[in-house]
Protein backbone atom coordinates (compact mmCIF):
# COMPACT_ATOMS: atom_id res chain seq x y z
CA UNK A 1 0.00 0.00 0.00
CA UNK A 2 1.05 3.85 -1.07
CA UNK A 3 1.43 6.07 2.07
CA UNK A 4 0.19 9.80 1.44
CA UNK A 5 2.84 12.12 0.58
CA UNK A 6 3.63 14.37 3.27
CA UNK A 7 2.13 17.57 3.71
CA UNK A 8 4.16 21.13 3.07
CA UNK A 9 3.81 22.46 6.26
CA UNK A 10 5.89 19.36 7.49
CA UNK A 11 8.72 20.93 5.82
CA UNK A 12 8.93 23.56 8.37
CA UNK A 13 9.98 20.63 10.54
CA UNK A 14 12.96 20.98 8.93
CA UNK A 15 15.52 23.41 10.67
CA UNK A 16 17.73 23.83 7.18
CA UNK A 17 14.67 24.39 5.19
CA UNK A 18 12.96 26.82 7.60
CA UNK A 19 16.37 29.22 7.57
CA UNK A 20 16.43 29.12 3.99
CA UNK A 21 12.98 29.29 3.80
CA UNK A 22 12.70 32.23 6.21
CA UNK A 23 16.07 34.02 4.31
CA UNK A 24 14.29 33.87 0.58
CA UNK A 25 10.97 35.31 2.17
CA UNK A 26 13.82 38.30 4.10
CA UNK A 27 15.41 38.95 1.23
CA UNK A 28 12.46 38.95 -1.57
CA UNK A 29 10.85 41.28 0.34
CA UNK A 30 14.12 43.78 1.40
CA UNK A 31 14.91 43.52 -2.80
CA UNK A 32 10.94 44.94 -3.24
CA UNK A 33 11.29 47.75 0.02
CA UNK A 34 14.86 48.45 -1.87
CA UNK A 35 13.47 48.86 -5.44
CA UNK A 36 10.56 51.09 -4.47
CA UNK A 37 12.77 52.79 -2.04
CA UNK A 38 15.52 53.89 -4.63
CA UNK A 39 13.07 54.31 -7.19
CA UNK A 40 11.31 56.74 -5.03
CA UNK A 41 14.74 58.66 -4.04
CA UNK A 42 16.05 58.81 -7.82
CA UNK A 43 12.86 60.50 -8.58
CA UNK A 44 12.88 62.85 -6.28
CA UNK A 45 16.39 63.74 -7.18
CA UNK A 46 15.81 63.92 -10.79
CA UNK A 47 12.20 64.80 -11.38
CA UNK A 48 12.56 62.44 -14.31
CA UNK A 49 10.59 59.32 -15.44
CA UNK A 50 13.43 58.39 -17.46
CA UNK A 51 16.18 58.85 -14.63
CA UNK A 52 13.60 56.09 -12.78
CA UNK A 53 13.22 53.80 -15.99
CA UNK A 54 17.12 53.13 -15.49
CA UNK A 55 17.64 52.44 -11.71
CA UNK A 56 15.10 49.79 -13.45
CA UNK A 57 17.52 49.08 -16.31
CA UNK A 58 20.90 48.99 -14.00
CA UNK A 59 19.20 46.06 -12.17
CA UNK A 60 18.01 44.57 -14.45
CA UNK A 61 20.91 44.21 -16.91
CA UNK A 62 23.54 42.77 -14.97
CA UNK A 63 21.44 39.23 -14.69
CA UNK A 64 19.67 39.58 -18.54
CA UNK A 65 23.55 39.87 -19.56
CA UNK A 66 25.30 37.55 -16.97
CA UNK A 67 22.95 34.50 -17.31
CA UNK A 68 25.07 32.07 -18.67
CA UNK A 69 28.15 32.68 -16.76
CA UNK A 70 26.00 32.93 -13.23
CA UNK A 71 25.00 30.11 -13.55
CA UNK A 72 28.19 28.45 -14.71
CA UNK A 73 29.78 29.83 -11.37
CA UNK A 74 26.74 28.17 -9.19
CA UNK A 75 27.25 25.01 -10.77
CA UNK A 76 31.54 25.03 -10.74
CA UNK A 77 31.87 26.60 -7.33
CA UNK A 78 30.73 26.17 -3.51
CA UNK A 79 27.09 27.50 -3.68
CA UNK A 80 27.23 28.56 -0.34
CA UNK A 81 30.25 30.72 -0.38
CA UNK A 82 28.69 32.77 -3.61
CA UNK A 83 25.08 33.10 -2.26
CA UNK A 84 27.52 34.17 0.79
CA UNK A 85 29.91 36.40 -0.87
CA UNK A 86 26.58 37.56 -3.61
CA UNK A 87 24.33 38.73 0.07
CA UNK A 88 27.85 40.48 1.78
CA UNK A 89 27.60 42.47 -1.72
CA UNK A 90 23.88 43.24 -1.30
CA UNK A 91 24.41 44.48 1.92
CA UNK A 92 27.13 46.73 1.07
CA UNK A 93 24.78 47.93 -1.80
CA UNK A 94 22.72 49.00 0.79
CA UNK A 95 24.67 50.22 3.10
CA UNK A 96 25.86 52.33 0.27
CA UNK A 97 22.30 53.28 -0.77
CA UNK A 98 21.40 54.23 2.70
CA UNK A 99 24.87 56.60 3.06
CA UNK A 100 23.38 58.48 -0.06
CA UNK A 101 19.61 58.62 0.97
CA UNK A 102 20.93 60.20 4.10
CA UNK A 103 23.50 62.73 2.71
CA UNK A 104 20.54 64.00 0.52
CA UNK A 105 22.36 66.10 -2.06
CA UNK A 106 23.57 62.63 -3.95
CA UNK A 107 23.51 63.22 -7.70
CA UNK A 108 22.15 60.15 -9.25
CA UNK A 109 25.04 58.30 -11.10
CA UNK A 110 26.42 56.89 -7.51
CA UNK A 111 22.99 55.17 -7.26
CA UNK A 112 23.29 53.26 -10.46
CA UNK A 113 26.54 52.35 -10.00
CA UNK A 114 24.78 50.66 -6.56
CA UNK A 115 21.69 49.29 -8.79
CA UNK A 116 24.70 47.50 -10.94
CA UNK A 117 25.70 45.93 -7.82
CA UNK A 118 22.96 44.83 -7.03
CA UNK A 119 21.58 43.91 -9.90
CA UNK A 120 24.85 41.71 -10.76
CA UNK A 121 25.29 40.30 -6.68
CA UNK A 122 20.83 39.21 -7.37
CA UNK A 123 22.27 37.83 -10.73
CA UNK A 124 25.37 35.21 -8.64
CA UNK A 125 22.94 34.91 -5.50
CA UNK A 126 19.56 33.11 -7.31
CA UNK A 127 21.01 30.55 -9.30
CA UNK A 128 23.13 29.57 -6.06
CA UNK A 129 20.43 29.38 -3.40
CA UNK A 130 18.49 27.69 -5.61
CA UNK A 131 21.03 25.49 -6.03
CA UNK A 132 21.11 24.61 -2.07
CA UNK A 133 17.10 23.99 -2.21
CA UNK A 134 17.94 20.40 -3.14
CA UNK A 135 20.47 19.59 -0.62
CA UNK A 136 18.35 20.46 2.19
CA UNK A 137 15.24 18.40 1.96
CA UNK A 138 14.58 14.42 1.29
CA UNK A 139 13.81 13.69 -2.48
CA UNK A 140 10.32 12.87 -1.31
CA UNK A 141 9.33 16.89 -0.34
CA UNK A 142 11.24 18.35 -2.71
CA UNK A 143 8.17 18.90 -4.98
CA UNK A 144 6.81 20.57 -1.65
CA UNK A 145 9.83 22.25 -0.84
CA UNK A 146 9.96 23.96 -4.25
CA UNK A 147 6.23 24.61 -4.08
CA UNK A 148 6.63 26.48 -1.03
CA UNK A 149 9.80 28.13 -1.95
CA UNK A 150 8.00 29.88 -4.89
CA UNK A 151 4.90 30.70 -2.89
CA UNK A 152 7.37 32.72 -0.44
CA UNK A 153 9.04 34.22 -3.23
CA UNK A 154 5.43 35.64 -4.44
CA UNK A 155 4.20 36.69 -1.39
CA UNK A 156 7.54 38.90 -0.79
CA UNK A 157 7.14 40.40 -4.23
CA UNK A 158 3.73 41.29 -3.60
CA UNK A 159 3.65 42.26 0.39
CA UNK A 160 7.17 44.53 -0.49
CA UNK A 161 6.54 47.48 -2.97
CA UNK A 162 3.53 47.60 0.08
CA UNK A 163 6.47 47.57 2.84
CA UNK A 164 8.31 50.06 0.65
């Protein structure tokens, strides 16, 4: 007889899963407080719609032009020391965002320099913590595991602009 698969919640029962769980959920929604954040503060720097579509742009073009070579480095090297050394770089990022925000007479460029950071420390860090998913839950709930994974993913992308 087929036992029942076991339910999702019964991966928080697993310490490893619930960090990394509880980190993705952290950082999704910190990445969607940042973005609405800086978008905000380039804006009111600039006046400019365009100035705001490329703090979009300098995020976003880092990981659109690094794909195949992120990836590469996720699969050839420790996983944990880049997610480690891609999250030290998002913090500096912010740090470095923050030290602007404050001084309040920034001009813009320093903050897409930052949004290249960041942009290119998002583009090592996903492919490597997604990586690690695997190698902390039995083959039988990872289906779960990845299930839930995404749906805290979502709900930090949607609860964050709010946060922002």
């Amino acid at each position: 007889m087929h036992s029942p698969a076991p339910s999702g919640w019964t991966l928080f029962r697993n310490r490893d899963f619930r960090l990394f769980g509880g980190a993705r959920f952290l950082t999704g929604l910190a990445y969607q407080m940042q973005a609405v954040a800086v978008g905000w503060f380039v804006y009111d720097l600039t006046r400019s719609a365009l100035a705001l579509g490329f703090v979009g742009l300098a995020s976003f073009a880092p990981a659109m032009l690094g794909a195949l070579v992120t990836g590469h480095v996720a699969d050839t090297y420790d996983r944990r020391r880049v997610a480690a050394l891609s999250y030290g770089l998002l913090a500096l990022a912010g740090l470095g965002l923050m030290a602007l925000a404050l001084s309040r007479t920034a001009p813009a460029w320093p903050v897409y320099a930052l949004m290249i950071l960041v942009g290119t420390a998002r583009a090592f860090a996903n492919p490597a913590s997604q990586a690690l998913l695997p190698t902390l839950v039995p083959r039988e709930q990872f289906g779960s595991a990845i299930a839930l994974n995404s749906s805290l993913w979502q709900s930090a992308s949607v609860t964050g602009p709010a946060f922002g």
